[in-house]
C-alpha atoms as a PDB file:
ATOM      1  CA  UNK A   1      99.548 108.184  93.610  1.00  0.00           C
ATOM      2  CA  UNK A   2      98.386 107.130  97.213  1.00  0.00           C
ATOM      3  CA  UNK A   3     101.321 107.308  99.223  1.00  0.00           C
ATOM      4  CA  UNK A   4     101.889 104.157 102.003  1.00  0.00           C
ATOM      5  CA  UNK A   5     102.325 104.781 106.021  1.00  0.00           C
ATOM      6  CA  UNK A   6     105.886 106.565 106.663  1.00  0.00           C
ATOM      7  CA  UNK A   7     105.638 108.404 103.219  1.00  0.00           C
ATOM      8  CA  UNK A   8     105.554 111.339 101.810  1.00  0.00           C
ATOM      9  CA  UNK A   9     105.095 112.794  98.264  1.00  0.00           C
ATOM     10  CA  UNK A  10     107.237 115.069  95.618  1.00  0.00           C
ATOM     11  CA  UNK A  11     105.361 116.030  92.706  1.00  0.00           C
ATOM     12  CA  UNK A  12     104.673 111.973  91.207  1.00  0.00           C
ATOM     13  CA  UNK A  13     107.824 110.616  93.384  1.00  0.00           C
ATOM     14  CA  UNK A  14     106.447 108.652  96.718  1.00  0.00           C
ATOM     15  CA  UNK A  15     109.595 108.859  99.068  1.00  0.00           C
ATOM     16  CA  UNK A  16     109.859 106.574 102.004  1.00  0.00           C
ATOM     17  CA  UNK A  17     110.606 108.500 105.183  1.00  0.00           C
ATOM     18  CA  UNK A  18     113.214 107.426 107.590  1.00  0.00           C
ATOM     19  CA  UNK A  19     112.279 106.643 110.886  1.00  0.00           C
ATOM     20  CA  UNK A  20     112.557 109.321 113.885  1.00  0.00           C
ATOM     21  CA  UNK A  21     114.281 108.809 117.137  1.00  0.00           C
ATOM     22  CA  UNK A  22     112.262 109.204 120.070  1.00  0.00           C
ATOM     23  CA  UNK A  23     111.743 113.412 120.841  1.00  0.00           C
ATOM     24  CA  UNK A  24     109.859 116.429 120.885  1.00  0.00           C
ATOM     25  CA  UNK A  25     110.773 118.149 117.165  1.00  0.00           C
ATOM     26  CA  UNK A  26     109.872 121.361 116.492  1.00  0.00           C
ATOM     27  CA  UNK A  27     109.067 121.826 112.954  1.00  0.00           C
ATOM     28  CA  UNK A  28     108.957 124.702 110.393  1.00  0.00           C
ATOM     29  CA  UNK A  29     106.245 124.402 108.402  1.00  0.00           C
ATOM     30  CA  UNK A  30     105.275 127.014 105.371  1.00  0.00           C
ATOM     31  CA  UNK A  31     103.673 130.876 106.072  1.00  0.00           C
ATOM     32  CA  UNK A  32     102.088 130.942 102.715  1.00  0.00           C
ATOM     33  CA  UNK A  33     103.488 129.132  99.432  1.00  0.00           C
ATOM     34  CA  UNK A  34     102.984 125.499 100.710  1.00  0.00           C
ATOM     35  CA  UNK A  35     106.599 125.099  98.658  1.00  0.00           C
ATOM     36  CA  UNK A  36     108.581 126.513 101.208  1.00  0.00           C
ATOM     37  CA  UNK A  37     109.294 123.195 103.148  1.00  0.00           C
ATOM     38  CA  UNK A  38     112.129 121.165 103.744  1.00  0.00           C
ATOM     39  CA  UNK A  39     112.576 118.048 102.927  1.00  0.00           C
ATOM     40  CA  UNK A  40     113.901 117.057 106.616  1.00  0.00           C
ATOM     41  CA  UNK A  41     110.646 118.713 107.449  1.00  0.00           C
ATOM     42  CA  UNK A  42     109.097 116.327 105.171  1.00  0.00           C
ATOM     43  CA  UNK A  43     110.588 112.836 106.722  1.00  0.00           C
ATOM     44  CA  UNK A  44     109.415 113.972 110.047  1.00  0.00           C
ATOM     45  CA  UNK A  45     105.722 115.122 109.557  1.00  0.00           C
ATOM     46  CA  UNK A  46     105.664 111.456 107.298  1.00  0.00           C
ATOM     47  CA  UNK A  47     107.805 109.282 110.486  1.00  0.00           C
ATOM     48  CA  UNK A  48     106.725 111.186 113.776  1.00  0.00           C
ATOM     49  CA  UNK A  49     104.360 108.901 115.788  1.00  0.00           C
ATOM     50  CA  UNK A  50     102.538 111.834 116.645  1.00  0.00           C
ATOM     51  CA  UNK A  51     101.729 115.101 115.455  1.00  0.00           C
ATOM     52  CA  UNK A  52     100.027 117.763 116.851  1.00  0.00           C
ATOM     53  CA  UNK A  53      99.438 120.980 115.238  1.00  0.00           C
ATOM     54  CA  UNK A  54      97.506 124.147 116.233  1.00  0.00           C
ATOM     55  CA  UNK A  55      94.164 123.980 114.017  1.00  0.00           C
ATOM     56  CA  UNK A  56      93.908 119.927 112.366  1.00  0.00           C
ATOM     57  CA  UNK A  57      92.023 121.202 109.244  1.00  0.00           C
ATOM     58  CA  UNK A  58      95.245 123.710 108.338  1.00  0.00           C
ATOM     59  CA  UNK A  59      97.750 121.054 108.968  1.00  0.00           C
ATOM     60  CA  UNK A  60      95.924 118.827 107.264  1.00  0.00           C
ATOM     61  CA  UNK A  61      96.037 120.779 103.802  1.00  0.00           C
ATOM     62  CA  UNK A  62     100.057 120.675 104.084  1.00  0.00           C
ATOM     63  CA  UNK A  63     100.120 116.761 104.710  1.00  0.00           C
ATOM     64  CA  UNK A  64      97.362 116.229 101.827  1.00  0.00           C
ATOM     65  CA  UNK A  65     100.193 118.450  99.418  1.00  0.00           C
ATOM     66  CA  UNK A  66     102.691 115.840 100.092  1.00  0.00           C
ATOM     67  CA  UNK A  67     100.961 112.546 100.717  1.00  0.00           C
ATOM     68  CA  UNK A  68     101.624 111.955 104.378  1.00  0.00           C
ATOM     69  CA  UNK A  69      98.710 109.926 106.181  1.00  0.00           C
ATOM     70  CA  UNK A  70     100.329 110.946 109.756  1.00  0.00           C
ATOM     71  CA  UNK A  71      96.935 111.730 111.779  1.00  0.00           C
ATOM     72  CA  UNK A  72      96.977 115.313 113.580  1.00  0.00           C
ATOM     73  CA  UNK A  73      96.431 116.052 117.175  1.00  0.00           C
ATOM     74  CA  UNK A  74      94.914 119.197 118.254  1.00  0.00           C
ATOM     75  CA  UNK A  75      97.441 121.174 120.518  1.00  0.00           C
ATOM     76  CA  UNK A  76      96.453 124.942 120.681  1.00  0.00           C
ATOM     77  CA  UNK A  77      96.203 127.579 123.353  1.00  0.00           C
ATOM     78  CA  UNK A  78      92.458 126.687 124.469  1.00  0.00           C
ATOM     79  CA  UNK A  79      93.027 123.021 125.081  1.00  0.00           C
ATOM     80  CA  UNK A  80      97.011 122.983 125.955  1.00  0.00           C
ATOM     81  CA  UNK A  81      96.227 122.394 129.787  1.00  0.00           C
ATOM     82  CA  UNK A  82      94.383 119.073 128.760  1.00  0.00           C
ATOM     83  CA  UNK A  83      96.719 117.767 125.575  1.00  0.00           C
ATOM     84  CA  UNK A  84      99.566 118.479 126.629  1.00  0.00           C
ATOM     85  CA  UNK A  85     100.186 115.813 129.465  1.00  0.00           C
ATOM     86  CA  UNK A  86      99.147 113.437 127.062  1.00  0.00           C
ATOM     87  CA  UNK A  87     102.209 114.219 124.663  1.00  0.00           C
ATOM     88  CA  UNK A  88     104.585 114.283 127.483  1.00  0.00           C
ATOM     89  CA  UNK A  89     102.978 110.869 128.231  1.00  0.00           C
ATOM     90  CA  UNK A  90     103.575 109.470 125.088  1.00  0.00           C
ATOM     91  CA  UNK A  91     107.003 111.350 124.524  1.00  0.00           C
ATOM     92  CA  UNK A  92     108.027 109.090 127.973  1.00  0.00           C
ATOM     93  CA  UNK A  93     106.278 106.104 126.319  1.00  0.00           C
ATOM     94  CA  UNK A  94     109.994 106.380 124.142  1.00  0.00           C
ATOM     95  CA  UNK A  95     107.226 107.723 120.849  1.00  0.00           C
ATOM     96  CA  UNK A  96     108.477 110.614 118.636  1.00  0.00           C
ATOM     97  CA  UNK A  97     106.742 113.697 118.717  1.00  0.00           C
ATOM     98  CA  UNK A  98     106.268 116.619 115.631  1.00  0.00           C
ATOM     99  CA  UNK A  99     104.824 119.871 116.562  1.00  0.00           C
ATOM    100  CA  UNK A 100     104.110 122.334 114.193  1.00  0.00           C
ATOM    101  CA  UNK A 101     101.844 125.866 113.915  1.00  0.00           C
ATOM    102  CA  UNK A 102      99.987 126.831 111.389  1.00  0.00           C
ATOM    103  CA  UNK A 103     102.422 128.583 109.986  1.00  0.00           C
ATOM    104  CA  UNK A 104     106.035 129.176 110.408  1.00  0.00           C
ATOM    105  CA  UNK A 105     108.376 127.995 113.365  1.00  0.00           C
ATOM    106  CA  UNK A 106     106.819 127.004 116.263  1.00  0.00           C
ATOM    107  CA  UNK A 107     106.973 128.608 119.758  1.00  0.00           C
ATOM    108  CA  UNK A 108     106.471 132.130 117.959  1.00  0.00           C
ATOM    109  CA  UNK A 109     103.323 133.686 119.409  1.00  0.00           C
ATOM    110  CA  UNK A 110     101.892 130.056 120.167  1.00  0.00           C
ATOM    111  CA  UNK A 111     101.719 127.741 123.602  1.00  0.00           C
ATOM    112  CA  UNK A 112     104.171 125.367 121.903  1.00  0.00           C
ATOM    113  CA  UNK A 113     106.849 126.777 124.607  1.00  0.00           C
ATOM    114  CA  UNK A 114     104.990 125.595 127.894  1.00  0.00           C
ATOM    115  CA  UNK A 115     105.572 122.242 125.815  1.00  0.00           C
ATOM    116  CA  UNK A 116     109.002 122.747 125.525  1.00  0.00           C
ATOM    117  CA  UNK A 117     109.501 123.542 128.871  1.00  0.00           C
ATOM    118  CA  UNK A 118     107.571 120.525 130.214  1.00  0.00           C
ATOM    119  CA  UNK A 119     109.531 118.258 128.126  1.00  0.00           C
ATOM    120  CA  UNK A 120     113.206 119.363 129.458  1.00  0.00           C
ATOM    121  CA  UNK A 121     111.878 119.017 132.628  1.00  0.00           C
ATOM    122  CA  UNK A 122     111.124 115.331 132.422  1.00  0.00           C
ATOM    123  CA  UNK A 123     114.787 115.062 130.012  1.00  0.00           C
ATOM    124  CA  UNK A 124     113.088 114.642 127.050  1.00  0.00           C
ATOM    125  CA  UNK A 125     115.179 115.604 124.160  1.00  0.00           C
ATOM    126  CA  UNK A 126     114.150 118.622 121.868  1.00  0.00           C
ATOM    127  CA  UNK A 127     114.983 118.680 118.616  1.00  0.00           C
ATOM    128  CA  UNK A 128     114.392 121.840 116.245  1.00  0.00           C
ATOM    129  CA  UNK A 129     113.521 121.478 112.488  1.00  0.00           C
ATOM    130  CA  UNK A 130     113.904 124.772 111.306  1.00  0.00           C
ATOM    131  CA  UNK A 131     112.666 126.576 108.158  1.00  0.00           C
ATOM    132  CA  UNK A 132     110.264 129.144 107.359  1.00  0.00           C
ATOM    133  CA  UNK A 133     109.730 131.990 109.669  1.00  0.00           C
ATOM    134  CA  UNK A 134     107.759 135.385 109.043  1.00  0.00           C
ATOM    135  CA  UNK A 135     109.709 137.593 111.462  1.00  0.00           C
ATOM    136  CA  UNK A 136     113.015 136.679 109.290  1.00  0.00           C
ATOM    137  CA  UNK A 137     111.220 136.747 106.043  1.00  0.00           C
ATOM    138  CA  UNK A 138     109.632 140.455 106.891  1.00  0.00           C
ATOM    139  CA  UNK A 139     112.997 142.133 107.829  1.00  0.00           C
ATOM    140  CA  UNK A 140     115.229 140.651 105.339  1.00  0.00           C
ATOM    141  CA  UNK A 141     112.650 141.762 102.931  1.00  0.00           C
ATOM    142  CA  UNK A 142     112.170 145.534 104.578  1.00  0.00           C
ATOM    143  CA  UNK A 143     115.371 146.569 103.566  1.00  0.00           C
ATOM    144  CA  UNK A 144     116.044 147.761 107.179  1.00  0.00           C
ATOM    145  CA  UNK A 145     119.165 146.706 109.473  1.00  0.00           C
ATOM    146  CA  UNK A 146     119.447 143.311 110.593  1.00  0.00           C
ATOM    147  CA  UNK A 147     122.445 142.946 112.415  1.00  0.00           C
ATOM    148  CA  UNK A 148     120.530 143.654 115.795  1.00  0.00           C
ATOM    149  CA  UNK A 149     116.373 143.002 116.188  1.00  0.00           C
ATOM    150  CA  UNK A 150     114.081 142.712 118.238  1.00  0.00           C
ATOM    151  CA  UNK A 151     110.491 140.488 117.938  1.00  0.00           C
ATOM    152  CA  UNK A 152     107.963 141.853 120.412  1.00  0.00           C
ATOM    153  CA  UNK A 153     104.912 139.603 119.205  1.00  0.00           C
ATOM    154  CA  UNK A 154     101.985 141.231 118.859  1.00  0.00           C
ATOM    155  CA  UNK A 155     101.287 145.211 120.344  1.00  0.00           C
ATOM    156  CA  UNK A 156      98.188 144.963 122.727  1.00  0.00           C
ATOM    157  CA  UNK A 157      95.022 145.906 121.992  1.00  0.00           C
ATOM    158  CA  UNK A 158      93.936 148.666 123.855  1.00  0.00           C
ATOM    159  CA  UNK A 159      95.164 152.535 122.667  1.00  0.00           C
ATOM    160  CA  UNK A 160      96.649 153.159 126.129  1.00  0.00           C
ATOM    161  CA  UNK A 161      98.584 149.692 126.558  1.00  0.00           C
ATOM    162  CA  UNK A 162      99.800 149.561 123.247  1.00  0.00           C
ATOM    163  CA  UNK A 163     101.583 153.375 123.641  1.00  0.00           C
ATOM    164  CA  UNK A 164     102.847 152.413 126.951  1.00  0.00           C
ATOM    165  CA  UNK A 165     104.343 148.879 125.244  1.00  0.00           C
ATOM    166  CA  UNK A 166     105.803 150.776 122.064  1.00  0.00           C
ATOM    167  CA  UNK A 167     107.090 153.978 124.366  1.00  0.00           C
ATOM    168  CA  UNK A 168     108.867 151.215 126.249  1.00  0.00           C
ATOM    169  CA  UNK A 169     110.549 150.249 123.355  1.00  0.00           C
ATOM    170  CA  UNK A 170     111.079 153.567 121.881  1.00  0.00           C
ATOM    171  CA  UNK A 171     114.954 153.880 122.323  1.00  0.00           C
ATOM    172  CA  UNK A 172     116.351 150.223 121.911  1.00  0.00           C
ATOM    173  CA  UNK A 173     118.917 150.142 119.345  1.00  0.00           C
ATOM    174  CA  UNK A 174     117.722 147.453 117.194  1.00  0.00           C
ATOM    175  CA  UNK A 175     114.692 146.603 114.264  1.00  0.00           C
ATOM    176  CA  UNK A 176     111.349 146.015 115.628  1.00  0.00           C
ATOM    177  CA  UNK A 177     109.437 143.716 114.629  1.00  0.00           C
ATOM    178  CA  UNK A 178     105.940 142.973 115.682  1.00  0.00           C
ATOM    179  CA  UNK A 179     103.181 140.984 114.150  1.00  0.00           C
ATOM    180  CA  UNK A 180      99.592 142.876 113.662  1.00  0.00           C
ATOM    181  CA  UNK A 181      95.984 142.077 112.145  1.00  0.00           C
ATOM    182  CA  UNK A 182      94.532 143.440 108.842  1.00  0.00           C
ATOM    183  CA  UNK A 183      91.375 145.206 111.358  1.00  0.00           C
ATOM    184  CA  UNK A 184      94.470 146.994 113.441  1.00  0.00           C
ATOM    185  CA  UNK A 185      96.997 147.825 111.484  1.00  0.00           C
ATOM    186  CA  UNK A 186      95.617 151.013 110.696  1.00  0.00           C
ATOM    187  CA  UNK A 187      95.479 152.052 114.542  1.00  0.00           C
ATOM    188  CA  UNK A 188      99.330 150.499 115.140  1.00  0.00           C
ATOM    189  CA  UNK A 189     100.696 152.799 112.365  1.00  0.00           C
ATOM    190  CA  UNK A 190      99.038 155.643 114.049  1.00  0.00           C
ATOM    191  CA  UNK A 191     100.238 154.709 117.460  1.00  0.00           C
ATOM    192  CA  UNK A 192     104.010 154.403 116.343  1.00  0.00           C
ATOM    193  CA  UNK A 193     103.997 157.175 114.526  1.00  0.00           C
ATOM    194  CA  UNK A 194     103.464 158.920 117.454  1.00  0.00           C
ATOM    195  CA  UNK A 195     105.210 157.412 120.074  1.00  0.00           C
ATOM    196  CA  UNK A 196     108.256 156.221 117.689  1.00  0.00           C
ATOM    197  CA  UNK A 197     108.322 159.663 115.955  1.00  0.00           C
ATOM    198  CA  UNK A 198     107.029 159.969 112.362  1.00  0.00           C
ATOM    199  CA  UNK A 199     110.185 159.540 110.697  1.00  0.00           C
ATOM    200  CA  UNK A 200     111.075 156.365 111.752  1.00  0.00           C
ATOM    201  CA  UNK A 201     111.190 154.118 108.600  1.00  0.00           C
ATOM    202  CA  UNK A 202     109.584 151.719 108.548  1.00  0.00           C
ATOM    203  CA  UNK A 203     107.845 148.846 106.579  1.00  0.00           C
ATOM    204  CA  UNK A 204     104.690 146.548 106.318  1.00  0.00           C
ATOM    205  CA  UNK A 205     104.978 143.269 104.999  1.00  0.00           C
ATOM    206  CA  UNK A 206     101.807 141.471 103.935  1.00  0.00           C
ATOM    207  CA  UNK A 207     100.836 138.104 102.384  1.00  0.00           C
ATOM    208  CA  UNK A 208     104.342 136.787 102.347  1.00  0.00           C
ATOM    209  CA  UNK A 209     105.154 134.500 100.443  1.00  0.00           C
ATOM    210  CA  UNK A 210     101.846 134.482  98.864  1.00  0.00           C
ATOM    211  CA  UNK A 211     100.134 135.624  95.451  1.00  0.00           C
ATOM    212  CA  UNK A 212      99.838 139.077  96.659  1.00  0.00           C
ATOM    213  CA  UNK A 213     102.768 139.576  98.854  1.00  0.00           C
ATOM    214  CA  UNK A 214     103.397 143.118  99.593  1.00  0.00           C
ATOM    215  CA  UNK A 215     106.224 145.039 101.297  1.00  0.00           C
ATOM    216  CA  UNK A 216     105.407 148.767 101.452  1.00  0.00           C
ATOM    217  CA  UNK A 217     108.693 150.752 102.800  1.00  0.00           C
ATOM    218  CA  UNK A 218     108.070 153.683 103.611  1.00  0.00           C
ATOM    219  CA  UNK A 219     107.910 156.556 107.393  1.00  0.00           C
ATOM    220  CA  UNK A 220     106.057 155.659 110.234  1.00  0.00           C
ATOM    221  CA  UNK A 221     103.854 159.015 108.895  1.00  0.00           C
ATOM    222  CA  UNK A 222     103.547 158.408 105.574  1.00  0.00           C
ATOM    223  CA  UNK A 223     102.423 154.464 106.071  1.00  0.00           C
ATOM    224  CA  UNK A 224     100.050 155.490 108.709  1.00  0.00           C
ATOM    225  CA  UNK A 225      98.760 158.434 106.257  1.00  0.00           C
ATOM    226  CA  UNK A 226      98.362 155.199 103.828  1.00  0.00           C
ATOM    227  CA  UNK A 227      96.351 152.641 105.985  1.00  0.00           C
ATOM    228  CA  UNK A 228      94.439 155.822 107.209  1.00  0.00           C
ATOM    229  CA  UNK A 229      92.536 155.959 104.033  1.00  0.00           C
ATOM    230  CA  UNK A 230      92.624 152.183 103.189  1.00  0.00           C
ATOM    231  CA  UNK A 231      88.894 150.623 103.419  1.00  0.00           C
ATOM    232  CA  UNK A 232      89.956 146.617 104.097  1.00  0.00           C
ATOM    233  CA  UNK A 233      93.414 145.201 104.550  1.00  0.00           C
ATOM    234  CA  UNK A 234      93.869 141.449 103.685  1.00  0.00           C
ATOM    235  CA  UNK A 235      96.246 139.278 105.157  1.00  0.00           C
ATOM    236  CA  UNK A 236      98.528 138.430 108.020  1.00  0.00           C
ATOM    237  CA  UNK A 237     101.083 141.354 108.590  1.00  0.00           C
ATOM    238  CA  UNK A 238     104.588 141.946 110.142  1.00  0.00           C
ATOM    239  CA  UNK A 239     105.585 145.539 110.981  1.00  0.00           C
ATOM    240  CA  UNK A 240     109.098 146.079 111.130  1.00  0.00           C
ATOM    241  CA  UNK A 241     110.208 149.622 112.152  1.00  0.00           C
ATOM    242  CA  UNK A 242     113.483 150.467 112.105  1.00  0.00           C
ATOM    243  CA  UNK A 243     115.967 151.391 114.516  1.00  0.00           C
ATOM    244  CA  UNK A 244     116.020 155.394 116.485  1.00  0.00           C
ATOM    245  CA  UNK A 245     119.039 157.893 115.175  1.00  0.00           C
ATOM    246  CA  UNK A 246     122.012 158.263 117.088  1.00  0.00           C
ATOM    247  CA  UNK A 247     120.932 160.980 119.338  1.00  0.00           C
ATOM    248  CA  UNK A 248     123.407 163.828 119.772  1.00  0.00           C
ATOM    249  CA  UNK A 249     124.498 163.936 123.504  1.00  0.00           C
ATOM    250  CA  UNK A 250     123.773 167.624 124.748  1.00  0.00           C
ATOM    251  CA  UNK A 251     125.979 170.414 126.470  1.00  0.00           C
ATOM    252  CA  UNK A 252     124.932 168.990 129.667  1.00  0.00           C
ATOM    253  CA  UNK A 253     126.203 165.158 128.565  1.00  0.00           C
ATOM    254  CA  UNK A 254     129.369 166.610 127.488  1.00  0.00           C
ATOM    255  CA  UNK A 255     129.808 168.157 130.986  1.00  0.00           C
ATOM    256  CA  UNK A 256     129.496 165.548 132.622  1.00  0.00           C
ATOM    257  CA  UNK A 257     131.461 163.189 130.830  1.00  0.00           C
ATOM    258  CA  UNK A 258     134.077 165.725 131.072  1.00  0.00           C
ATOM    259  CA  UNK A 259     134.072 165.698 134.696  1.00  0.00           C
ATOM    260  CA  UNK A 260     134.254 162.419 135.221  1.00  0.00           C
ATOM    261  CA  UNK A 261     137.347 162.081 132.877  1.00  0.00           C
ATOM    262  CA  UNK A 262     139.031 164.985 134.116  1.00  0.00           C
ATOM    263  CA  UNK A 263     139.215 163.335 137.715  1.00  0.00           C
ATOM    264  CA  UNK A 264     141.911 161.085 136.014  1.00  0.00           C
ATOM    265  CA  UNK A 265     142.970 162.152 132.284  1.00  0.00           C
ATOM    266  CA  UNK A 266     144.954 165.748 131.432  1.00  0.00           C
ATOM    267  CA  UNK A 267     142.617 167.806 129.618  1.00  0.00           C
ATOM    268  CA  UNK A 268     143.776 167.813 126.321  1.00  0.00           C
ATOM    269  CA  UNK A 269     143.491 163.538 126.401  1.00  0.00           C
ATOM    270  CA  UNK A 270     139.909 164.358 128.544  1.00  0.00           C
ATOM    271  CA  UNK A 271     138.815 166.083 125.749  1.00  0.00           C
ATOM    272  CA  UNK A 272     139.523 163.299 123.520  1.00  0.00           C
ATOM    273  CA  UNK A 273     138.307 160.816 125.259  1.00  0.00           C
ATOM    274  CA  UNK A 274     135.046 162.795 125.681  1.00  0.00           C
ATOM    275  CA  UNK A 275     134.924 163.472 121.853  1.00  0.00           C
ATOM    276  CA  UNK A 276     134.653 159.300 121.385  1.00  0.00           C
ATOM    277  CA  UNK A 277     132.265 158.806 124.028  1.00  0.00           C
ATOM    278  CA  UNK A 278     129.655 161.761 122.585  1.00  0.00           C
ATOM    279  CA  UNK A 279     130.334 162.419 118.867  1.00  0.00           C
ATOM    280  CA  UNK A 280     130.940 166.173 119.535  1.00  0.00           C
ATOM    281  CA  UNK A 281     134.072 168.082 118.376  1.00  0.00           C
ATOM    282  CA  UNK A 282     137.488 167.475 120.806  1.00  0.00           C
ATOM    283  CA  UNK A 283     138.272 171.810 120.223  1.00  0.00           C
ATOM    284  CA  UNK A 284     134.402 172.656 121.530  1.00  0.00           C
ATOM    285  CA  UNK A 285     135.103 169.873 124.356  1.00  0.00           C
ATOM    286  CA  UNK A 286     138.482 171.746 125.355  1.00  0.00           C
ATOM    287  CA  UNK A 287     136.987 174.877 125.500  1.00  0.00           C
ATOM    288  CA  UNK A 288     134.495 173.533 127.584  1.00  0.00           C
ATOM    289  CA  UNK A 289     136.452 171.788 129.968  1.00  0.00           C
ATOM    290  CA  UNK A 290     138.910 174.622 130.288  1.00  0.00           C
ATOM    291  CA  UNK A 291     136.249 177.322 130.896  1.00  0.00           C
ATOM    292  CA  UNK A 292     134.654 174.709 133.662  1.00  0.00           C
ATOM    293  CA  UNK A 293     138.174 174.996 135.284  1.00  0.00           C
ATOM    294  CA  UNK A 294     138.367 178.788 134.973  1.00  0.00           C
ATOM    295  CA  UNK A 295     135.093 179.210 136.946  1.00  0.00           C
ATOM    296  CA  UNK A 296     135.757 176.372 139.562  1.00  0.00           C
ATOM    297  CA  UNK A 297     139.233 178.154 140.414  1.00  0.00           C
END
C-alpha cells in the first residue's frame, strides 16, 4: 500500500496522522529493532513540516518501514553551524519541527542540544517525544543499581585522557554508564580495570535490541581478560560499571569525627553519633574517645 502525505503505515493499515502544532519535537526513534517506536512517534515523523535527522539515508529506512513520505533534512555535527539557522527560521515561520538521531533519544552524544538551546532562546516551544534510549536499555538490562547513574558519553581517546576522565569518576556513588566502539572496547576494559579497581562489576551491552544482542555481566578484570583475547567486536556498545563499595572510614576518620562531636555531645551519645556517621562499632568508638581524653588531660 502507498501511503498519502500526513500518513503513516502499520503492517497493511495506512493511518492518517494528526496534524502538529507549531515546535521543535524531539523524537525517540529505534536503537536497533525498527519495532521499538511509538505510535506518537509515528504521527509526528508522518505530520512534522520538517524533519531533520543526523545521516538522511538511516532515517530514511525507518520512514520507508512505516510509509511516511516526510522528506529528511540533514542536521549533524559537521554542518549544524549552517542548518541550523535555517530550522530556527522556519520554526519562527510558525512550521513544526521533528528532530531525531539515528538512533535513540536525541540530544545524547549528538549537536541536537545547541538546537535546543537556540530555540528557547527565540521562545520557541520544545516538545519531547520520548521512547527508546540505549543508556536506559543497557542498565536496566546489566542487572546493576539504578536508583542513582550517571551517563558520561563516550571515554576519550587517548590512554592518558581517558585514565584521568575515569579516575575522576572513580568514587561517585552511582552506575556508570558510558558508550564505547567495537575497535576500543578492548582498551576501555583495560583502563577501568585499572583505575576503577578490578572488581568492580560490571557489564557490556552489545547489539541491543538487535539479532545478536548481548549483555555479558561480569568484573571489570574478568571482562577485560575477555575482550583481551577477542579478535573483532561487532556492534555499538554501552559499558555500565557499577557503583564503588562503601569504603570503611579509618582510625584516623573516626578521630576526627569524634572530636568534632565531642565539642558538643557527652561521650557515650559522641560515640553513637560517630558509630552512624562511620559504620564502626559505638564500644571501639568509646574506647577511643575516652583514651583521646586520657592523653589530652
Amino acid at each position: 500500500m502507498l501511503c498519502m502525505q500526513g500518513s503513516f503505515q502499520i503492517g497493511t493499515n495506512e493511518i492518517a496522522a494528526r496534524p502538529v502544532d507549531p515546535a521543535l519535537y524531539l523524537v525517540a526513534t529505534p536503537i536497533g529493532n525498527l519495532s521499538d517506536i511509538t505510535l506518537r512517534a509515528l504521527q509526528v515523523l508522518a505530520s512534522a513540516d520538517v524533519l531533520a535527522c543526523e545521516d538522511t539515508r538511516v532515517t530514511r529506512t525507518l520512514l520507508g518501514r512505516y510509509g511516511i513520505k516526510t522528506r529528511p533534512f540533514a542536521y549533524h555535527e559537521h554542518n549544524a553551524e549552517r542548518a541550523a539557522p535555517k530550522l530556527i527560521a522556519a520554526l519562527a515561520e510558525g512550521k513544526s519541527v521533528a528532530l531525531v538521531s539515528d538512533a535513540g533519544t536525541p540530544l545524547i552524544s549528538d549537536p541536537g542540544y545547541r538546537l535546543v538551546e537556540q530555540a528557547l532562546a527565540e521562545d520557541i516551544t520544545v516538545v519531547p517525544i520520548p521512547g527508546a534510549s540505549a543508556p536506559l536499555a543497557a542498565l536496566v538490562a546489566s542487572g546493576l543499581p539504578s536508583d542513582s547513574f550517571l551517563f558520561a558519553g563516550f571515554l576519550p581517546v587517548k590512554d592518558k585522557a581517558r585514565r584521568d576522565r575515569l579516575l575522576s569518576l572513580k568514587d561517585t556513588p552511582a552506575t556508570l554508564l558510558f558508550f564505547e566502539s567495537p575497535r576500543r572496547i578492548a582498551g576501555a576494559l583495560a583502563a577501568a580495570a585499572d583505575a576503577l579497581g578490578p572488581d568492580r562489576p560490571a557489564a557490556v551491552c552489545r547489539e541491543l535490541t538487535k539479532a545478536f544482542e548481548e549483555v555479558r555481566r561480569a568484573s571489570l578484570g574478568e571482562l577485560a581478560a575477555h575482550y583481551a583475547d577477542v579478535d573483532k567486536v561487532k556492534g555499538e556498545i554501552v559499558l555500565v560499571v557499577g557503583p564503588p563499595g562503601e569504603r570503611k572510614a579509618s582510625a584516623e576518620d573516626a578521630d576526627a569525627v569524634l572530636r568534632e562531636l565531642a565539642q558538643t555531645l557527652s561521650p557515650a551519645k559522641a560515640a553513637t553519633e560517630a558509630a552512624r556517621r562511620t559504620g564502626l562499632p559505638r564500644k571501639l568508638l568509646y574506647q577511643r574517645l575516652m583514651s583521646m581524653k586520657d592523653a589530652a588531660s
